[in-house]
C-alpha atoms as a PDB file:
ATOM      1  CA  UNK A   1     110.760  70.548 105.604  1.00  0.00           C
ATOM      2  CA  UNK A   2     113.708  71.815 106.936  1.00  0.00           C
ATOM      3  CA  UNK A   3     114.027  75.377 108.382  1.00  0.00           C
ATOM      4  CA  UNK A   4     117.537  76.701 109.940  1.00  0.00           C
ATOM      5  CA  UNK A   5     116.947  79.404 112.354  1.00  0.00           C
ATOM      6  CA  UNK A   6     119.587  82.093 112.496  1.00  0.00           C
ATOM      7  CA  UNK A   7     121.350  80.949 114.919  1.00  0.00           C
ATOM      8  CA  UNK A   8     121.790  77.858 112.726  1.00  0.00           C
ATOM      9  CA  UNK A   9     119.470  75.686 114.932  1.00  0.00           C
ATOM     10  CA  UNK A  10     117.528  73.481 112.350  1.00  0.00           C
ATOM     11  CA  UNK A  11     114.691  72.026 112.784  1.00  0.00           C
ATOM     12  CA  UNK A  12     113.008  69.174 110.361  1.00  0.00           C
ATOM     13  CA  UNK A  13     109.285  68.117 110.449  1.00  0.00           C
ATOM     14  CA  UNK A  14     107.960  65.921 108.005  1.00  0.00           C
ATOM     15  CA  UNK A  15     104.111  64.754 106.519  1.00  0.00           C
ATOM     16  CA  UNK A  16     102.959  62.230 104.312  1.00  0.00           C
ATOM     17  CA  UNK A  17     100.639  62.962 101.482  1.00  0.00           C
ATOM     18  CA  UNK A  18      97.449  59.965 101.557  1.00  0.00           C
ATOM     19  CA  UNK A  19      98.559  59.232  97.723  1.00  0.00           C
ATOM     20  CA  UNK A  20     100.766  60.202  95.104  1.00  0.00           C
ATOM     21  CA  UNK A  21     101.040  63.557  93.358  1.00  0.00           C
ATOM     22  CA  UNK A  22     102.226  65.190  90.853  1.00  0.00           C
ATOM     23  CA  UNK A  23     100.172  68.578  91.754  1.00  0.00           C
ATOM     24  CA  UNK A  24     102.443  71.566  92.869  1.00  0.00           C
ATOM     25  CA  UNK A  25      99.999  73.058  93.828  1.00  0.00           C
ATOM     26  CA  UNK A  26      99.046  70.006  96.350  1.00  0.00           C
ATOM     27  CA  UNK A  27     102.593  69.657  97.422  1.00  0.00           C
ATOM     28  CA  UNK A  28     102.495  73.570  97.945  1.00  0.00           C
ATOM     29  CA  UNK A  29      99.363  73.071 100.502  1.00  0.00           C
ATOM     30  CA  UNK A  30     101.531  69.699 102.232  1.00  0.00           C
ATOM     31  CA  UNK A  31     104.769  72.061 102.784  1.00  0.00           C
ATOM     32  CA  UNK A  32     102.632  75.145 104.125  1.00  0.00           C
ATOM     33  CA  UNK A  33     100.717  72.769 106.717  1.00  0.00           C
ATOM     34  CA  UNK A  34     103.880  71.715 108.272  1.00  0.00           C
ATOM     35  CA  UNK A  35     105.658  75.158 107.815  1.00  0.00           C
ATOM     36  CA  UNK A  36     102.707  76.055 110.575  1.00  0.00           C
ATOM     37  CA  UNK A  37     104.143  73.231 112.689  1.00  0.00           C
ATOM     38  CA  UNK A  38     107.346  75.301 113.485  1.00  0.00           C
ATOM     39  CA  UNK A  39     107.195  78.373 115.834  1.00  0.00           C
ATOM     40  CA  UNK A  40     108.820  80.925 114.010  1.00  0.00           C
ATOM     41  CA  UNK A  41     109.796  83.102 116.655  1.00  0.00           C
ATOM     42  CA  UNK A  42     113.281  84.099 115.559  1.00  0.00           C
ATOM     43  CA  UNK A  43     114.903  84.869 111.776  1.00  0.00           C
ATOM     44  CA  UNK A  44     115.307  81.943 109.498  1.00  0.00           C
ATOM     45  CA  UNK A  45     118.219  81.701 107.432  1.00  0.00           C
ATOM     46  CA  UNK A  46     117.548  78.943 104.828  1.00  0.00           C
ATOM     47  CA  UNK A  47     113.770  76.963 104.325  1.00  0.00           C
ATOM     48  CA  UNK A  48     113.861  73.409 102.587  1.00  0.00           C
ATOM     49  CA  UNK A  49     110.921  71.182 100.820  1.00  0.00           C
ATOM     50  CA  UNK A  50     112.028  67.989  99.934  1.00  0.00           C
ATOM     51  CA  UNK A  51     109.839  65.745  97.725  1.00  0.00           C
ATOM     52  CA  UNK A  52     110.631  61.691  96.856  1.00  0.00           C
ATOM     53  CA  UNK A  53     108.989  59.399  94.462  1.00  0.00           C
ATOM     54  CA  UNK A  54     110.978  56.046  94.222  1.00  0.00           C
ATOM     55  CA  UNK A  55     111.896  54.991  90.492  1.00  0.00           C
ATOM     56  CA  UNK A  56     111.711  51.165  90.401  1.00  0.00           C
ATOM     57  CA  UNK A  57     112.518  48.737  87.580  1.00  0.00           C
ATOM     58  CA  UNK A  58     111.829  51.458  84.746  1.00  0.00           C
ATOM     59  CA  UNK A  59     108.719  52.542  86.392  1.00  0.00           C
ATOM     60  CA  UNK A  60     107.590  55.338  89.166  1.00  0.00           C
ATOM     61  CA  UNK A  61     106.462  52.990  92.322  1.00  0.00           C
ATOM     62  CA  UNK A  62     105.002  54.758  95.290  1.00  0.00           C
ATOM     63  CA  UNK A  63     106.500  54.405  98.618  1.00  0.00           C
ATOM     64  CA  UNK A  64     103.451  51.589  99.262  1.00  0.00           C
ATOM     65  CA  UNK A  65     105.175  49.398  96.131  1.00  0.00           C
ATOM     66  CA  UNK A  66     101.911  49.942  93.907  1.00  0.00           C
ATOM     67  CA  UNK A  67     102.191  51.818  90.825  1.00  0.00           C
ATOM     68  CA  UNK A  68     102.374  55.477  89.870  1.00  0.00           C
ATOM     69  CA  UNK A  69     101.758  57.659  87.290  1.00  0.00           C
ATOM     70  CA  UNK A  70     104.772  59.116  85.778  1.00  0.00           C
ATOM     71  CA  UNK A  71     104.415  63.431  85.743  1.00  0.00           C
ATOM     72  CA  UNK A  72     103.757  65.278  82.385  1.00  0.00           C
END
C-alpha cells in the first residue's frame, strides 16, 4: 500500500497473504490491516493497493512456483 501524505511524503508498507486469492473481499481485509499500520495524522492526498499474481508459461504460478487457480 502506498499512501502520499499531503505534503507529498509517501509512505509504502507491504503484507503477504498465506496463499493465493482471488477474493476481493480477502484482499479488501489484507489492504485495511496494513492501512492501520500507517499513522494517519495529517491529510492524505492519493492511497494505493497493489496486487501481483505472476503469469508463467500460459499458466497463473504463485509467487512460491506452485500452481494457481486462474480467477472467474
Amino acid at each position: 500500500m502506498k499512501v502520499r501524505f499531503s505534503s507529498f511524503f509517501t509512505r509504502t508498507k507491504i503484507t503477504k497473504l498465506a496463499a493465493p486469492t482471488t477474493d476481493a473481499a480477502e484482499v479488501q481485509r489484507a489492504a485495511l490491516a496494513v492501512l492501520d499500520r500507517f499513522e494517519l495524522t495529517r491529510p492524505v492526498r492519493p492511497l494505493g493497493v497493489r496486487v501481483e499474481l505472476d503469469r508463467v508459461d500460459n499458466g497463473l504460478r504463485r509467487h512460491d512456483g506452485q500452481a494457481a487457480q486462474p480467477p472467474g
